[in-house]
Protein backbone atom coordinates (compact mmCIF):
# COMPACT_ATOMS: atom_id res chain seq x y z
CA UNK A 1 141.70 140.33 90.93
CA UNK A 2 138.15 141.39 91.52
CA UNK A 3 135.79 138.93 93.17
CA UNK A 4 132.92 138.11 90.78
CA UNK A 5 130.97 136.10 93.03
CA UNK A 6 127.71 137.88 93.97
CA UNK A 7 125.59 136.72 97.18
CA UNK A 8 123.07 134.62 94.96
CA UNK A 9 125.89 132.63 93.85
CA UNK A 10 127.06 132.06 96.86
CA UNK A 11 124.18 131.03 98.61
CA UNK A 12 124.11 128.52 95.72
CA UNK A 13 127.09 126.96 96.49
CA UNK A 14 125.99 126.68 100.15
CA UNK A 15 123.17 124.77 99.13
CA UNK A 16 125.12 122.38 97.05
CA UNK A 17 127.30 121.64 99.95
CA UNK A 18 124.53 120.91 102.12
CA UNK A 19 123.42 118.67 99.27
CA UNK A 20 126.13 116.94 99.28
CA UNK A 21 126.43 116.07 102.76
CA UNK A 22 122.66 115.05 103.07
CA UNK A 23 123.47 112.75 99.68
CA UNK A 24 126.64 111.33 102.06
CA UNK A 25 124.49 110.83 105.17
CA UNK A 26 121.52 109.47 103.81
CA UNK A 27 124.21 106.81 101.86
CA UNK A 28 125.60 106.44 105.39
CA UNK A 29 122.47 104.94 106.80
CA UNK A 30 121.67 102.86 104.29
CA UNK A 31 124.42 101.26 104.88
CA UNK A 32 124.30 101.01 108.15
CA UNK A 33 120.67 99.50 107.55
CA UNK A 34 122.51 96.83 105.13
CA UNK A 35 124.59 96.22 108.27
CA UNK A 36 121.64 95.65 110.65
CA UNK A 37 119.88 92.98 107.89
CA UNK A 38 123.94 91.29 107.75
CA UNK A 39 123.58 91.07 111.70
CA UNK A 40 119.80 89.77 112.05
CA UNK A 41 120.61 87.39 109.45
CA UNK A 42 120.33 86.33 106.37
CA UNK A 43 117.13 84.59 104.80
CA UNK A 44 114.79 87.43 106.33
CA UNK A 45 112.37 89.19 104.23
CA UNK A 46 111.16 92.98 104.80
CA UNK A 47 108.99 91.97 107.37
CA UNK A 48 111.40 90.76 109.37
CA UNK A 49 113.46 93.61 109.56
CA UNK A 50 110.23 96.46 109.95
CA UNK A 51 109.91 97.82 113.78
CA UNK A 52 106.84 100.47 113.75
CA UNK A 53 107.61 100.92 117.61
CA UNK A 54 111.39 101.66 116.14
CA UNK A 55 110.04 103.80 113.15
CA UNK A 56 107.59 105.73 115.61
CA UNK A 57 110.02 106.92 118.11
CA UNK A 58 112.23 107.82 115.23
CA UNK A 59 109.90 110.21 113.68
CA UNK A 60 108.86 111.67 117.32
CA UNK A 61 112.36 112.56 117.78
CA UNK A 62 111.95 114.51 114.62
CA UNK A 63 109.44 116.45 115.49
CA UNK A 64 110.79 117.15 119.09
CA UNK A 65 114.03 118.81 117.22
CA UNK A 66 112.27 120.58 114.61
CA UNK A 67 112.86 124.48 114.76
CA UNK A 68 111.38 125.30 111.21
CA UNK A 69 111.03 126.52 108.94
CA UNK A 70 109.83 123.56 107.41
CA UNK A 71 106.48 122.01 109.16
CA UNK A 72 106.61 119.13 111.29
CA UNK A 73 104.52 117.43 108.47
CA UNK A 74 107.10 118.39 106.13
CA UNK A 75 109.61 116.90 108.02
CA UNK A 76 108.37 113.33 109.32
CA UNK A 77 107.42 112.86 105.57
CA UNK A 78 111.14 113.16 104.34
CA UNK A 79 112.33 111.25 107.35
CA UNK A 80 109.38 108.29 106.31
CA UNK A 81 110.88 108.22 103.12
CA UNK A 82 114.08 107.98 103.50
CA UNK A 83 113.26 104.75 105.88
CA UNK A 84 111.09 103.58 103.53
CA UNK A 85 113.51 103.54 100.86
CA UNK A 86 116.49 101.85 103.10
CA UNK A 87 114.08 99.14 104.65
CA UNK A 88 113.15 98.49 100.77
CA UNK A 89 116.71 97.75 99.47
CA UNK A 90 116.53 94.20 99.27
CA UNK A 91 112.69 92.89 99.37
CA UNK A 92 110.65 96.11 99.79
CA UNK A 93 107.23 95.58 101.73
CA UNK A 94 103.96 94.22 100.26
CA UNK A 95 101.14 96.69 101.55
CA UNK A 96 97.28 95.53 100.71
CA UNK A 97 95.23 98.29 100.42
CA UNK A 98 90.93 99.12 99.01
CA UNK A 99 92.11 99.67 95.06
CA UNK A 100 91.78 100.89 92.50
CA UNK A 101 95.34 103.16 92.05
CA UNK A 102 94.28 106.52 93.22
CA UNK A 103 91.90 105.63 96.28
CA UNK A 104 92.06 107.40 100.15
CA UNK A 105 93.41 104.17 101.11
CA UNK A 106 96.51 104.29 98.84
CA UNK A 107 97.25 108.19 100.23
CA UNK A 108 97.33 106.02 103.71
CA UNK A 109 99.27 103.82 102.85
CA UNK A 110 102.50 106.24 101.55
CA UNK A 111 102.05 107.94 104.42
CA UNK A 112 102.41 105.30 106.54
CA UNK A 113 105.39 103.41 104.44
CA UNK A 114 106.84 105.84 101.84
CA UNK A 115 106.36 105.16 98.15
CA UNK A 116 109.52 102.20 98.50
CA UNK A 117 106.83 99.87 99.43
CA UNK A 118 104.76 97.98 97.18
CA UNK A 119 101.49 98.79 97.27
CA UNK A 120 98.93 96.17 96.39
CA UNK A 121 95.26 97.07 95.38
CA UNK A 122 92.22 94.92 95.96
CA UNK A 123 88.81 95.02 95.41
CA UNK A 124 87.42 94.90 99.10
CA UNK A 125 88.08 95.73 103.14
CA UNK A 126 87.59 91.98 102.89
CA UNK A 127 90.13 91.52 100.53
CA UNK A 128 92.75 93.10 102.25
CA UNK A 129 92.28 90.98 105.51
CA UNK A 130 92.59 87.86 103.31
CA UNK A 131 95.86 88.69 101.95
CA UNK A 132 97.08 89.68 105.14
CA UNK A 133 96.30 86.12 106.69
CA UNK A 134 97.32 84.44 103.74
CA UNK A 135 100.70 85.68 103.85
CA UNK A 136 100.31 87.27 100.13
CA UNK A 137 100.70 90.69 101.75
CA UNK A 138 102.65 92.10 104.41
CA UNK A 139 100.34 94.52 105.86
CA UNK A 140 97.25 95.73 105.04
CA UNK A 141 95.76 99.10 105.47
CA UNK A 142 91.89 99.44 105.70
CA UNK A 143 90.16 102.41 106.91
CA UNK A 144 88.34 101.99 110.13
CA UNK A 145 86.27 105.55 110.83
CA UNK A 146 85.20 108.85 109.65
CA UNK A 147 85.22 111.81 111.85
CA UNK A 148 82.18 113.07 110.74
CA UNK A 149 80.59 109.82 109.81
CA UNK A 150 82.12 107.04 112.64
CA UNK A 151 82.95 103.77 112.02
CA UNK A 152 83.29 102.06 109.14
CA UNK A 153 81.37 99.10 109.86
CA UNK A 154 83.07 96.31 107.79
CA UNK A 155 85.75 96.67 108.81
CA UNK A 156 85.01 95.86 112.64
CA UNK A 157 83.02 93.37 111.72
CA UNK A 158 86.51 91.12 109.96
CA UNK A 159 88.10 91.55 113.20
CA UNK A 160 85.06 89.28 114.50
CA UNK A 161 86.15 86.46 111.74
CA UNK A 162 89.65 86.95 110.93
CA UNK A 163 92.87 86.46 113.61
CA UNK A 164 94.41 90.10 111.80
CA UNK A 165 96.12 92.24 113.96
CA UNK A 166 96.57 96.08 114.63
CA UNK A 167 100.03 96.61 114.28
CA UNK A 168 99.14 100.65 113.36
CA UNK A 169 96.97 103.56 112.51
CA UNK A 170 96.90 106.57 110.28
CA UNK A 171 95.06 109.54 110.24
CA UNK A 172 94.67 111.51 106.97
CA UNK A 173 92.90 114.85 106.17
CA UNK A 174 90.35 113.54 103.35
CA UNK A 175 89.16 116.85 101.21
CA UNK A 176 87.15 115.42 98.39
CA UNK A 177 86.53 116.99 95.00
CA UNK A 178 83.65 116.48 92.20
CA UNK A 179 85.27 115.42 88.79
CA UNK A 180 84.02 114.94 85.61
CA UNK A 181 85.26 114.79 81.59
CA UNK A 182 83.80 118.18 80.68
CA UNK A 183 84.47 120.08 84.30
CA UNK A 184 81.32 121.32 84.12
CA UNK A 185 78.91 121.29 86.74
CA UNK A 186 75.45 121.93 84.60
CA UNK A 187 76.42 118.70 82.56
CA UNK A 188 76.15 116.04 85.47
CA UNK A 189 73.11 113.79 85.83
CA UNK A 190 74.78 111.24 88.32
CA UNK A 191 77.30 111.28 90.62
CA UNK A 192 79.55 108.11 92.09
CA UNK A 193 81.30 108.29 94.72
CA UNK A 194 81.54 105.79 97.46
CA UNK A 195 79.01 105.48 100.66
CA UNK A 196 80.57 107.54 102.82
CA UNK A 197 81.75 110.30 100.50
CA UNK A 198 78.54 110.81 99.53
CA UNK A 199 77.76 110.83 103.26
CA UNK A 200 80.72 113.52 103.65
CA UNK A 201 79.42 115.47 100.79
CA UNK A 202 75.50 115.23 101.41
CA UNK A 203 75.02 119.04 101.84
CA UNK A 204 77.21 120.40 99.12
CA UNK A 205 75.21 118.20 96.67
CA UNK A 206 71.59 118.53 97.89
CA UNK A 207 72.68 122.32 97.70
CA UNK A 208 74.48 122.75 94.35
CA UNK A 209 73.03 119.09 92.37
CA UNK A 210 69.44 119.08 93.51
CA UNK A 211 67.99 115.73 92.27
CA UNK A 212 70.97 114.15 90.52
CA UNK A 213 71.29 110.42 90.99
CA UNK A 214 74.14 109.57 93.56
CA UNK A 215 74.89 106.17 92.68
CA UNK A 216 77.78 104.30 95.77
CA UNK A 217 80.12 102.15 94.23
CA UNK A 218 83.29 100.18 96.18
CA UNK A 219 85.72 103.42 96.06
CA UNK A 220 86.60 106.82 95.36
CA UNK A 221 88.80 105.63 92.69
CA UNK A 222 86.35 103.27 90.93
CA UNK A 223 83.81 106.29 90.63
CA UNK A 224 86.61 108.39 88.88
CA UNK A 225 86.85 105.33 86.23
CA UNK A 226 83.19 104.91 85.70
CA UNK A 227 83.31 109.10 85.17
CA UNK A 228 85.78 108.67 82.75
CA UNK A 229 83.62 106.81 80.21
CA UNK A 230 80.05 109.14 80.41
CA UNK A 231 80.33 112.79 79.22
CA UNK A 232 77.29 112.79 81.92
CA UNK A 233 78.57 111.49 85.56
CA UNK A 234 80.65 112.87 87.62
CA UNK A 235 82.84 111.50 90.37
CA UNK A 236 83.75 112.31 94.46
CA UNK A 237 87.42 111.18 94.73
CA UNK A 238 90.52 112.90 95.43
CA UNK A 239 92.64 115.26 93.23
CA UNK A 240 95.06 112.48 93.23
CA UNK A 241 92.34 109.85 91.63
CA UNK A 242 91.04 112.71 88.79
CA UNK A 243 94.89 112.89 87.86
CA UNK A 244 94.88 109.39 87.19
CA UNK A 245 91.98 109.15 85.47
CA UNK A 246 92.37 111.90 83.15
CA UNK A 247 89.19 113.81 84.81
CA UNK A 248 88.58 117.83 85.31
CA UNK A 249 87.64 119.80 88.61
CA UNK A 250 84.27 120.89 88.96
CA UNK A 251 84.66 122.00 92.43
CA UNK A 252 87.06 121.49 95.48
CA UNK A 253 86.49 121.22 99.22
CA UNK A 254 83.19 120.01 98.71
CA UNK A 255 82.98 117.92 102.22
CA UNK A 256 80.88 119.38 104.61
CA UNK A 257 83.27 119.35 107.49
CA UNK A 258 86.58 121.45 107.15
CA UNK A 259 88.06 118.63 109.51
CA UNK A 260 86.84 115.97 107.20
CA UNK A 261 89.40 112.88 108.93
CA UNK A 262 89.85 109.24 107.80
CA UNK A 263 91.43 106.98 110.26
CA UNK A 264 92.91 103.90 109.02
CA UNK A 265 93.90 100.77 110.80
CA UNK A 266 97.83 98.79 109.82
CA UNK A 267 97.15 95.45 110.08
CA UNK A 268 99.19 92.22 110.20
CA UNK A 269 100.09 88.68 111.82
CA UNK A 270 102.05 89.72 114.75
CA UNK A 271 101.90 91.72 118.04
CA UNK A 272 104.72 94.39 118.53
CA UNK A 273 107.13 95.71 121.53
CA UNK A 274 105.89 99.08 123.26
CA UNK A 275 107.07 102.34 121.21
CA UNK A 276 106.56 104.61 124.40
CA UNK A 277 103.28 106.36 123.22
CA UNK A 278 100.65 103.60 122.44
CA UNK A 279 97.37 102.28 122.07
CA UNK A 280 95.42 98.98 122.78
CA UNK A 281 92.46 97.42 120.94
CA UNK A 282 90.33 94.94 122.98
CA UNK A 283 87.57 92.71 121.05
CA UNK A 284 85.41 91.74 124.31
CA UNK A 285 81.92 89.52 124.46
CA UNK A 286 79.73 90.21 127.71
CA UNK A 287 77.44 87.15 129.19
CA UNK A 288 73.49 88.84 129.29
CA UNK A 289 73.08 90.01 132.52
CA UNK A 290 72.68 93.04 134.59
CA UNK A 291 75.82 95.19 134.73
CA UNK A 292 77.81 93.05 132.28
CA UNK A 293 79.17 96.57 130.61
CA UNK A 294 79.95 98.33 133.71
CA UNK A 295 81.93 95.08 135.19
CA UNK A 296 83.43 95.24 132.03
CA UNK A 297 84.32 99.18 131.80
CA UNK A 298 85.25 99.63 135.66
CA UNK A 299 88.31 98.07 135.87
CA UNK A 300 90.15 100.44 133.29
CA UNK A 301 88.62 103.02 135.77
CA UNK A 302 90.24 101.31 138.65
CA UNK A 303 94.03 100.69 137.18
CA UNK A 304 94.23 104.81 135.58
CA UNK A 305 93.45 103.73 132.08
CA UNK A 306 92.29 106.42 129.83
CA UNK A 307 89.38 104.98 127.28
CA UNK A 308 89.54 106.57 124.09
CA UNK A 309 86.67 104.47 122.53
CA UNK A 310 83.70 102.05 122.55
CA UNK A 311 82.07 100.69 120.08
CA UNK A 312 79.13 97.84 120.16
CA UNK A 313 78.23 95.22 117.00
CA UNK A 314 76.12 92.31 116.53
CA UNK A 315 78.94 89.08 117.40
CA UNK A 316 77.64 86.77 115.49
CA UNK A 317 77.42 84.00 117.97
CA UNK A 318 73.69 84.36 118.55
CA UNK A 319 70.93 86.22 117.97
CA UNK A 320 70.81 89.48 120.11
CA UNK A 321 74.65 88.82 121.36
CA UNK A 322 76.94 91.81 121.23
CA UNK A 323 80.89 92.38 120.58
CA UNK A 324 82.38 95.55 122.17
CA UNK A 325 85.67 96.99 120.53
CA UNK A 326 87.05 99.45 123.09
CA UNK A 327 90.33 101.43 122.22
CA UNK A 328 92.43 102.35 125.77
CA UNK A 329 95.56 104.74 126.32
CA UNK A 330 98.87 102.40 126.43
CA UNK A 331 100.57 99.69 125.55
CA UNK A 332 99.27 95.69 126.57
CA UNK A 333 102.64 94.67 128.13
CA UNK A 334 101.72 97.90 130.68
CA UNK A 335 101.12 96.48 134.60
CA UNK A 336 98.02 98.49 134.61
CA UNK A 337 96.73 97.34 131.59
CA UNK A 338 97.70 94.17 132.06
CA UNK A 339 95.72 94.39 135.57
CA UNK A 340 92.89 95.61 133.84
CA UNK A 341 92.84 92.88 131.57
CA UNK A 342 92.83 90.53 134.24
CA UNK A 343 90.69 91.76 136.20
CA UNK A 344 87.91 92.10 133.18
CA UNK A 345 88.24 88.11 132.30
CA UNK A 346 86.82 87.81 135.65
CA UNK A 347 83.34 89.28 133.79
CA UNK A 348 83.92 88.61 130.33
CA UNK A 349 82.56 85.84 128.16
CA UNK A 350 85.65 86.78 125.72
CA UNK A 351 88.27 89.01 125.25
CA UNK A 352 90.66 89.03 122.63
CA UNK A 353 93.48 91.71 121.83
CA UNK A 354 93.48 92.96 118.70
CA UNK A 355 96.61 94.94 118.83
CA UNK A 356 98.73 97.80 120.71
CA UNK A 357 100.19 100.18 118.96
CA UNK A 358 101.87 103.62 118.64
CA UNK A 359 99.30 106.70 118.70
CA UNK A 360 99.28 108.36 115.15
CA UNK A 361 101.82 110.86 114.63
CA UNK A 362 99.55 114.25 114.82
């Protein structure tokens, strides 16, 4: 009997019995997930059972045995979702995040969680931070700097007020677009977008909208509404936010950095164990006097801690009076860091941790 199986077909076949082993496997751990909730005990809500030091170390593992040909992008973004989705069997997490649907902040937050958690807009960076501390949400997930346009102000200035914690950070490539009803560019008169996309985007539109009004509004996905309803406005948001609001492309790419980076901030109620690759975020006050900031800086010097950031704003305890968020290399429960610490109370008025946590996956 001749074989009438060609090469194509069998490669087919191949690929279904891959499929269904990775159908088997994936089943496999989320059961054995189920059996890790059984053994912590029941009662618990998703929050109880989420480890980002455990989920970090997972997904650096990926990468480490990655041989292609997908990317290592590729790859820690099927391995986030298939935690997400076993964490999220019974209760999945609540995630607070700068809304409307369709923002920056909501890209951060699947990236960070997977689409099995529950992502809940608000209106505000303030917003967020209340939910969080109320309890109504999980997490929340604000954004915290620009790499072309620093820090995003607000959001340092909450960590002065509100007893959050940094339980996280993401970093995500932010490539804006101009949208509009028409898609055409010779139709727009105004432009929304918010404050720092216009920022991002200054050059492209004093070179291709001379003159048109640039109106800031509180997000990315807000403008896209307001576009929606004036066959004159256009709107800077991602491709994901003209989708949802039923806009066209005018034009792509239009930020004027190619490297045009977001970094967001997880934040919570609790502290977390070391995940082996970390960061710490210190909120310290100085007394006014003569070398308060190098008494404050030269320890980390003295233990072998790297500083990856400093950053000064008004405290809010008196006129003149400044807060200094600094961002070091490790983890707090670290002897050196822990040394450092120590040895900066000496100088300090205040000093407050704000969180340690593992390094963004690159």
């Amino acid at each position: 009997m001749t074989d009438t199986k060609t090469p194509l077909s069998e490669m087919r076949e191949r690929i279904d019995s891959i499929d269904r082993q990775i159908q088997q496997l994936i089943s496999e751990r989320a059961n054995h997930a189920q059996t890790v909730a059984k053994v912590k005990g029941a009662g618990l809500s998703a929050i109880d059972y989420y480890r980002p030091e455990r989920e970090a170390h997972v997904l650096r593992m990926v990468v480490d045995r990655n041989d292609g040909p997908l990317s290592d992008t590729e790859m820690v973004r099927l391995f986030r979702e298939i935690m997400s989705s076993c964490l999220a069997q019974e209760d999945p997490l609540k995630i607070g995040f700068l809304g409307p649907e369709g923002t920056f902040s909501e890209q951060a937050v699947r990236k960070h969680f997977g689409h099995a958690a529950y992502g809940l807009p608000l209106g505000s960076i303030e917003e967020v931070f209340q939910e969080v501390a109320a309890g109504h949400a999980d997490f929340g997930v604000v954004p915290v700097e620009n790499s072309g346009q620093g820090m995003i102000q607000v959001t340092l200035d909450m960590f002065l007020t509100s007893d959050a914690t940094i339980c996280g950070e993401v970093e995500l490539r932010v490539h804006q677009c101009l949208h509009s009803q028409a898609g055409k560019l010779e139709d727009v008169k105004r432009v929304y977008a918010h404050a720092q996309s216009l920022q991002q985007c200054k050059t492209w539109l004093r070179i291709n909208l001379p003159g048109v009004e640039c109106i800031a509004v509180g997000s990315n996905a807000e403008a896209a509404r307001l576009a929606r309803h004036a066959d004159d406005a256009a709107a800077i948001a991602g491709e994901t936010a003209g989708k949802i609001y039923g806009l066209k492309i005018v034009a792509q790419g239009i930020e004027d950095r190619a490297d045009n980076t977001t970094r967001f901030l997880v934040i919570g109620r609790s502290l977390f164990p070391p995940s082996g690759n970390d960061r710490t975020s210190l909120l310290i006050t100085v007394n006014d006097k003569p070398g308060a900031l190098y008494d404050v800086l030269s320890p980390f010097a003295k233990h072998g801690i790297s500083l990856n950031r400093i950053e000064s704003r008004p405290a809010h305890t008196g006129k003149w009076q400044y807060a200094f968020f600094i961002d070091v290399s490790g983890h707090i429960d670290g002897d050196a860091l822990q040394a450092a610490v120590h040895d900066i109370g000496e100088s300090a008025a205040t000093i407050r941790v704000l969180g340690s946590y593992p390094v963004a996956l690159p």
